[in-house]
C-alpha atoms as a PDB file:
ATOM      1  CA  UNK A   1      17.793  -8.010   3.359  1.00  0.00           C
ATOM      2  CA  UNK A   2      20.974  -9.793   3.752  1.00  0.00           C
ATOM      3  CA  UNK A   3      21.777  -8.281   7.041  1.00  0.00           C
ATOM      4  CA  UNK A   4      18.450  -8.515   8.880  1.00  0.00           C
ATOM      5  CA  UNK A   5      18.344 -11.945   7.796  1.00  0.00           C
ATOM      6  CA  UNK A   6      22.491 -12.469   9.164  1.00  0.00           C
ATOM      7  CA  UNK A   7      21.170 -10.465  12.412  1.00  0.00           C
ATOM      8  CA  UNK A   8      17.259 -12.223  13.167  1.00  0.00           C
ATOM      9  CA  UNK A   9      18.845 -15.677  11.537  1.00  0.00           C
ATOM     10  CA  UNK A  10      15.511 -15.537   9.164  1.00  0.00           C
ATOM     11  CA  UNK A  11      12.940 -13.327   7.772  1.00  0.00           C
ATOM     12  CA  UNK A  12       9.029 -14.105   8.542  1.00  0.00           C
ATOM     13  CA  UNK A  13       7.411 -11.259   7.209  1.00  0.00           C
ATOM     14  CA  UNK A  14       8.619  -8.107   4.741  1.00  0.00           C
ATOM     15  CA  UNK A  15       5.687  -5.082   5.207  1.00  0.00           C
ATOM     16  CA  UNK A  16       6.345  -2.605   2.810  1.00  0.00           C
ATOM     17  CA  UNK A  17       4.778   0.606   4.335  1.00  0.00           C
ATOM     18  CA  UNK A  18       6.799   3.479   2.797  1.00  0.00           C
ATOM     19  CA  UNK A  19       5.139   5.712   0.745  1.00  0.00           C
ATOM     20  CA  UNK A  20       4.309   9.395  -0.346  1.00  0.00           C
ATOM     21  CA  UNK A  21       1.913  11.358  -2.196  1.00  0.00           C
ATOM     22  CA  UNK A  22       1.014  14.449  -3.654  1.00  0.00           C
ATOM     23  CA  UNK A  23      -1.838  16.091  -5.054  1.00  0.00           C
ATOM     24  CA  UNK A  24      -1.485  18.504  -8.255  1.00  0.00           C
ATOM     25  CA  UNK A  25      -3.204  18.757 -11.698  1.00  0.00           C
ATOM     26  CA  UNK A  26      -2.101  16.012 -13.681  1.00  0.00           C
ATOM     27  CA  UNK A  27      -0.703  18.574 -15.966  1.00  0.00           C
ATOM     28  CA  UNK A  28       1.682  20.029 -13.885  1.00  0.00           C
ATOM     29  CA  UNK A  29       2.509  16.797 -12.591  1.00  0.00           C
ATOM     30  CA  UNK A  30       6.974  17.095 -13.195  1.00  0.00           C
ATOM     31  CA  UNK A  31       8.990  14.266 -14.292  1.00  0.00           C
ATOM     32  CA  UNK A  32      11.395  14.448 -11.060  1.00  0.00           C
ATOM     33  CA  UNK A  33       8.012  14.261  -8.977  1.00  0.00           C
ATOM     34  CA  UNK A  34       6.396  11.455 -10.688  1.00  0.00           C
ATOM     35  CA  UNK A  35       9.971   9.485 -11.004  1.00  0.00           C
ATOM     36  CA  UNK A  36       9.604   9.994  -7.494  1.00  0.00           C
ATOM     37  CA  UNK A  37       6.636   8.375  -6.426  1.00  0.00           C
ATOM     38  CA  UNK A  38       6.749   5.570  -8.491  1.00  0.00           C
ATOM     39  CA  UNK A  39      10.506   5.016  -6.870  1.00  0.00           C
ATOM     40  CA  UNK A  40       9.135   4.896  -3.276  1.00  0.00           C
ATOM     41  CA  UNK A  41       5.536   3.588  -3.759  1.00  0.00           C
ATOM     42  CA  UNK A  42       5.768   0.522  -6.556  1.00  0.00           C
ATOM     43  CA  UNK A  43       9.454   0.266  -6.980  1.00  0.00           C
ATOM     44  CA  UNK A  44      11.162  -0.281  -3.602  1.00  0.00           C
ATOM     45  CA  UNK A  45       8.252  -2.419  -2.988  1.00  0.00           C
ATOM     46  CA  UNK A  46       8.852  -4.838  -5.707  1.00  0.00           C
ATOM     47  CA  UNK A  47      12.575  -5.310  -5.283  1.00  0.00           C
ATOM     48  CA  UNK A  48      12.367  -5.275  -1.494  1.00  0.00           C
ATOM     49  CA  UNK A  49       9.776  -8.332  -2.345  1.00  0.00           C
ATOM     50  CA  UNK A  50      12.394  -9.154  -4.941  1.00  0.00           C
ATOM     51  CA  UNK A  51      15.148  -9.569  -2.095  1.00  0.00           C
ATOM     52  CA  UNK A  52      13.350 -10.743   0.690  1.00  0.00           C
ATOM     53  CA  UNK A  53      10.948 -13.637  -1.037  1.00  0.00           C
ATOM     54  CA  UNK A  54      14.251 -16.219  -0.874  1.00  0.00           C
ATOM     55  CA  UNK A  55      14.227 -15.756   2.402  1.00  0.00           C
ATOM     56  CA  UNK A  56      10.274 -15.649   3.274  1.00  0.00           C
ATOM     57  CA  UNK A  57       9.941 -19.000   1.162  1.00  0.00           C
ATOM     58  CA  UNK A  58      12.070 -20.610   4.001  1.00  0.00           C
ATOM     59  CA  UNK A  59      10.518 -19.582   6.694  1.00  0.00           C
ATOM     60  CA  UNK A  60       7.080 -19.936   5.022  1.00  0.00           C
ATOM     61  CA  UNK A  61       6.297 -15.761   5.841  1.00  0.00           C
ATOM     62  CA  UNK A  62       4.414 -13.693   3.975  1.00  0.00           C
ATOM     63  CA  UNK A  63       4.282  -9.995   2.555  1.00  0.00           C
ATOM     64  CA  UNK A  64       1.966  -7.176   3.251  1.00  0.00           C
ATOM     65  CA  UNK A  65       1.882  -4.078   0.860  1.00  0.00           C
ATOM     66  CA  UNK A  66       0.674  -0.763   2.020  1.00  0.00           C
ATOM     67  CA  UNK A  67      -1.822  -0.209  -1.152  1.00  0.00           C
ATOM     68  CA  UNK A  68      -4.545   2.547  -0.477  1.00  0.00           C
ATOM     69  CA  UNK A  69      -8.086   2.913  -1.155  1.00  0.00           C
ATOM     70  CA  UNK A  70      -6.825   5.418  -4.031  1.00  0.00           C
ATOM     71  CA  UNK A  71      -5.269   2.253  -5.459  1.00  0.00           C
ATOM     72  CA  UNK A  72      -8.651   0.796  -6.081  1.00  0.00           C
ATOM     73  CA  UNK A  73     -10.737   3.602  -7.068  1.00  0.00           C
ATOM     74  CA  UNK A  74      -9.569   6.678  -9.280  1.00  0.00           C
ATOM     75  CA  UNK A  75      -9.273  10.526  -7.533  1.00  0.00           C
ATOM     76  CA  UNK A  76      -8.980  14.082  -9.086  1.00  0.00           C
ATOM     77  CA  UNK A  77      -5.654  15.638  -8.556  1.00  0.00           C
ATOM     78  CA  UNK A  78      -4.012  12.515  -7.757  1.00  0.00           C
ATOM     79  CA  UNK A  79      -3.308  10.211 -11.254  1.00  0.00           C
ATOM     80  CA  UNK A  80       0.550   9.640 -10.107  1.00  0.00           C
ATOM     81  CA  UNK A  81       0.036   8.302  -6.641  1.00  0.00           C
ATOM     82  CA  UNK A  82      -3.520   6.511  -7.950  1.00  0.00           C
ATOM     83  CA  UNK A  83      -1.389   4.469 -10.534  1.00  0.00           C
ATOM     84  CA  UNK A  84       1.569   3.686  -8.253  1.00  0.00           C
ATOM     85  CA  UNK A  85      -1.040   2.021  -5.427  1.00  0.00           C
ATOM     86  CA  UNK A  86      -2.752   0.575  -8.597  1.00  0.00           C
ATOM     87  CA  UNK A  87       0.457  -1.141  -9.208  1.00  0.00           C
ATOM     88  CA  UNK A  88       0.981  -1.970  -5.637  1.00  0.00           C
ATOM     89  CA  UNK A  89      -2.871  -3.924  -5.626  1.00  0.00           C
ATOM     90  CA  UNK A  90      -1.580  -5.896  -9.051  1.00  0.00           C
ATOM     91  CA  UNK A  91       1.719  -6.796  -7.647  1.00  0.00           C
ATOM     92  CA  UNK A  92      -0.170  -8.257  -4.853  1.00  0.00           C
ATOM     93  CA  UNK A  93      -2.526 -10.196  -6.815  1.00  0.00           C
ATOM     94  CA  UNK A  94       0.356 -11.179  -9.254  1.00  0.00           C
ATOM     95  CA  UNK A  95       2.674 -12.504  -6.785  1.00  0.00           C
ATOM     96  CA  UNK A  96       0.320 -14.335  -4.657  1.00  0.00           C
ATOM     97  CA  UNK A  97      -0.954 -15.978  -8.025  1.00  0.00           C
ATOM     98  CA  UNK A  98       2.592 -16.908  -8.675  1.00  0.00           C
ATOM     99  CA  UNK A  99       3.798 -18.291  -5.628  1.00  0.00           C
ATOM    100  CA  UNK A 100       0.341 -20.175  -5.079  1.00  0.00           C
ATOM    101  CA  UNK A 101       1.926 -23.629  -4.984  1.00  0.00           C
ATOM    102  CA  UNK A 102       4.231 -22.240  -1.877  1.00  0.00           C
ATOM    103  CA  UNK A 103       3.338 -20.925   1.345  1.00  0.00           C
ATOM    104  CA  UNK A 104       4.171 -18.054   1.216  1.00  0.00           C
ATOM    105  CA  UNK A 105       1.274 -15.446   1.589  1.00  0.00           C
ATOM    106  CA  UNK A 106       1.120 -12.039  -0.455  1.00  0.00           C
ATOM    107  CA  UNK A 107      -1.675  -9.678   0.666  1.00  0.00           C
ATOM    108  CA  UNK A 108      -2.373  -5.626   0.652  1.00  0.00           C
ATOM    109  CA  UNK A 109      -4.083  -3.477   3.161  1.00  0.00           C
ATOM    110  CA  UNK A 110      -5.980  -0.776   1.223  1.00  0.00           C
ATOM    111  CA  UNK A 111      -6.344   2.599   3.663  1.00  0.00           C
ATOM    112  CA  UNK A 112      -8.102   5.593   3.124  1.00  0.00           C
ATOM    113  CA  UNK A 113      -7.598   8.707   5.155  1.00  0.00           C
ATOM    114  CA  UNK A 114      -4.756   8.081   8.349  1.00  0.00           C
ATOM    115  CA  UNK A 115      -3.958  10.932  10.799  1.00  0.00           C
ATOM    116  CA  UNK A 116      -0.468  10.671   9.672  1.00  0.00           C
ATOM    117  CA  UNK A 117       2.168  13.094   9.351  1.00  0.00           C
ATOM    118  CA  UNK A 118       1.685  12.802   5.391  1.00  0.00           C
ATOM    119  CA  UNK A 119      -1.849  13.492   5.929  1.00  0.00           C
ATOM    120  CA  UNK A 120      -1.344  16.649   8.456  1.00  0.00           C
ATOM    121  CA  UNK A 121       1.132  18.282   5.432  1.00  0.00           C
ATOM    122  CA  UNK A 122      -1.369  17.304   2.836  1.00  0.00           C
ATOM    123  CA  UNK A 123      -1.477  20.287   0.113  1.00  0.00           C
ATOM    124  CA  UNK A 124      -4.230  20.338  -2.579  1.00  0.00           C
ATOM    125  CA  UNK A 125      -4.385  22.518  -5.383  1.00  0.00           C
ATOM    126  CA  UNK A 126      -5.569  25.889  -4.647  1.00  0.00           C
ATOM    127  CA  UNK A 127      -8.554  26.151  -7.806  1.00  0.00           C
ATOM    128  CA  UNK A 128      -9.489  22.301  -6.640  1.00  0.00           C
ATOM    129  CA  UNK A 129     -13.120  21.359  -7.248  1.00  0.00           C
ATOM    130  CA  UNK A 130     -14.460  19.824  -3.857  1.00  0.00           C
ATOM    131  CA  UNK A 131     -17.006  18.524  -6.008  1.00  0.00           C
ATOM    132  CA  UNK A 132     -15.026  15.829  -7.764  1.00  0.00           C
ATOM    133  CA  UNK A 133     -13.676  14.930  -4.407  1.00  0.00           C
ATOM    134  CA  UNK A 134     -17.108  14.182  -2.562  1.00  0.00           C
ATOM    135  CA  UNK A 135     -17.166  10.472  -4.045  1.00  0.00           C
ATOM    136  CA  UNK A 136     -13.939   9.787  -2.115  1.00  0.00           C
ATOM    137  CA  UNK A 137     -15.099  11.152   1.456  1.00  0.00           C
ATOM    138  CA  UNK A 138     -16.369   9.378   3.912  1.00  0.00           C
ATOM    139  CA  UNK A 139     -18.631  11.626   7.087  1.00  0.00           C
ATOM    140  CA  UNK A 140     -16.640   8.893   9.481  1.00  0.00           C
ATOM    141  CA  UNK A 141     -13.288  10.547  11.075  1.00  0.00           C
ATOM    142  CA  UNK A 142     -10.015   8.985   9.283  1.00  0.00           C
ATOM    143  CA  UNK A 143      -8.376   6.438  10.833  1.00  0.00           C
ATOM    144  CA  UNK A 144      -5.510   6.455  13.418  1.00  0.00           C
ATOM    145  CA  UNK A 145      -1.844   4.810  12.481  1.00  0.00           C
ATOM    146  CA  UNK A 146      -2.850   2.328  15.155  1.00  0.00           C
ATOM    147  CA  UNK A 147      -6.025   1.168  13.338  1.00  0.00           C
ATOM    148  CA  UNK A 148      -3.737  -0.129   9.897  1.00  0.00           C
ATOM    149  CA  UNK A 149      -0.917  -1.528  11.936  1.00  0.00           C
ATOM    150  CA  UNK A 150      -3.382  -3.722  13.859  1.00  0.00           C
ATOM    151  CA  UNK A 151      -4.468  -4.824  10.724  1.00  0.00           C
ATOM    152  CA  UNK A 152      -1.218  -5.096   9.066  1.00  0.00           C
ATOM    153  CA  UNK A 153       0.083  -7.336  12.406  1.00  0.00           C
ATOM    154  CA  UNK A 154      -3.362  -9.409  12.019  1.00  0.00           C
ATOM    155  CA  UNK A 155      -2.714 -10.158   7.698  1.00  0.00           C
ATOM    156  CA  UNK A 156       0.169 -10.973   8.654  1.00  0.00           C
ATOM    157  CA  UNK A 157       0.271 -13.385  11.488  1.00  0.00           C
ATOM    158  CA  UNK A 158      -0.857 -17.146  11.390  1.00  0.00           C
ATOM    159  CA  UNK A 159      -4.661 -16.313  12.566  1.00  0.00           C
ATOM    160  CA  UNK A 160      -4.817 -14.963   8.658  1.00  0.00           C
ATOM    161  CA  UNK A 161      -3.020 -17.954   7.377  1.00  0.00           C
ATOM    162  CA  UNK A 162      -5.910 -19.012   4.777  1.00  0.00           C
ATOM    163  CA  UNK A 163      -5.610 -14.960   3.690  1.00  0.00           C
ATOM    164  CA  UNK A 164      -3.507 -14.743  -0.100  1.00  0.00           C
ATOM    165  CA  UNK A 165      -3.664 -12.424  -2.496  1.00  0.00           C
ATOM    166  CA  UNK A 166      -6.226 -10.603  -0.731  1.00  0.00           C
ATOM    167  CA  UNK A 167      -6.498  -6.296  -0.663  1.00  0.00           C
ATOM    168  CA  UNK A 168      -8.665  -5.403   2.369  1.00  0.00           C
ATOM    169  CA  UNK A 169      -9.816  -2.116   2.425  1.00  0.00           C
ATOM    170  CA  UNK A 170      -9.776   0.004   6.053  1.00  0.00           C
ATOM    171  CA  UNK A 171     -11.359   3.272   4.814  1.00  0.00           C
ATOM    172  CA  UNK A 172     -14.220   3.854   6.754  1.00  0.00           C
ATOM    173  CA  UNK A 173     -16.206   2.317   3.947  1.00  0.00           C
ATOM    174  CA  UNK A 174     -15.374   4.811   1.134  1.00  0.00           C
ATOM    175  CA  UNK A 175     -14.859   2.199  -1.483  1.00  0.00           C
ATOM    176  CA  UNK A 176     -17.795   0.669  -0.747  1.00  0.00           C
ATOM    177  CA  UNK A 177     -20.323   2.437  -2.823  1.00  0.00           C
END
């Protein structure tokens, strides 16, 4: 944080995008694994927010979390990466609540299905039941990269300035019903 903010002179928004996921049984679900996620999806985010909300505070920015739609609903074969979005969507609320008397802005994007790389290498466990995994489909195609950063750029520029603590979904309507 230090040396983008010695480098730009200040920091006006911190977007933390990173993440991974996985899809297994919950039982078979190893330590390293879930150690893992957690690391990159809740984490990094909260002490990159950690080391960059000094900074934002001065230049009155804002951060915008990467949740997902799995964040806000439960999914079969995925308990590990539901819980660390979960986390993600509290830390959001949480931090906007506490830094309501500043102006600094906390918000999460919440997608659903991105023609990502992630996405392309997805691997789901080979007895799954498609069944349990109707609830969380949508008959609309998923959603290009371009779609979330135009979002992302929108939350977090100063045409969303009334926008705190806020999780907007982009999932082609899949938590909707």
């Amino acid at each position: 944080m230090a040396e983008a903010v010695d480098r730009y002179a200040r920091l006006d928004v911190l977007a933390n995008v990173a993440g991974v996921a996985r899809a297994e049984h919950m039982l078979q679900v190893s330590e390293v694994d879930y150690r893992r996620m957690m690391a990159i999806n809740t984490d990094a985010c909260f002490f990159l927010s950690q080391a960059a909300i000094p900074h934002l505070l001065e230049a009155d920015g804002n951060i915008v979390n990467v949740a997902s739609n799995a964040g806000l609903m439960g999914q079969a074969y995925t308990v590990a990466y539901c819980m660390s979005k979960g986390a993600l969507v509290q830390m959001t609320r949480s931090l906007a609540w506490e830094f309501v008397k500043t102006p600094l802005r906390v918000n999460a994007i919440a997608p659903g299905g991105v023609e990502t790389p992630l996405v392309s290498g997805y691997q789901m466990p080979p007895d799954v039941d498609f069944e349990l995994m109707m609830r969380y489909t949508t008959p609309r195609p998923m959603a290009q990269a371009e779609d979330v950063a135009a979002l992302l750029c929108f939350v977090a520029s100063d045409e969303a300035r009334n926008i705190n603590g806020a999780v907007l979904s982009t999932d082609s309507g899949v938590t909707a019903g």
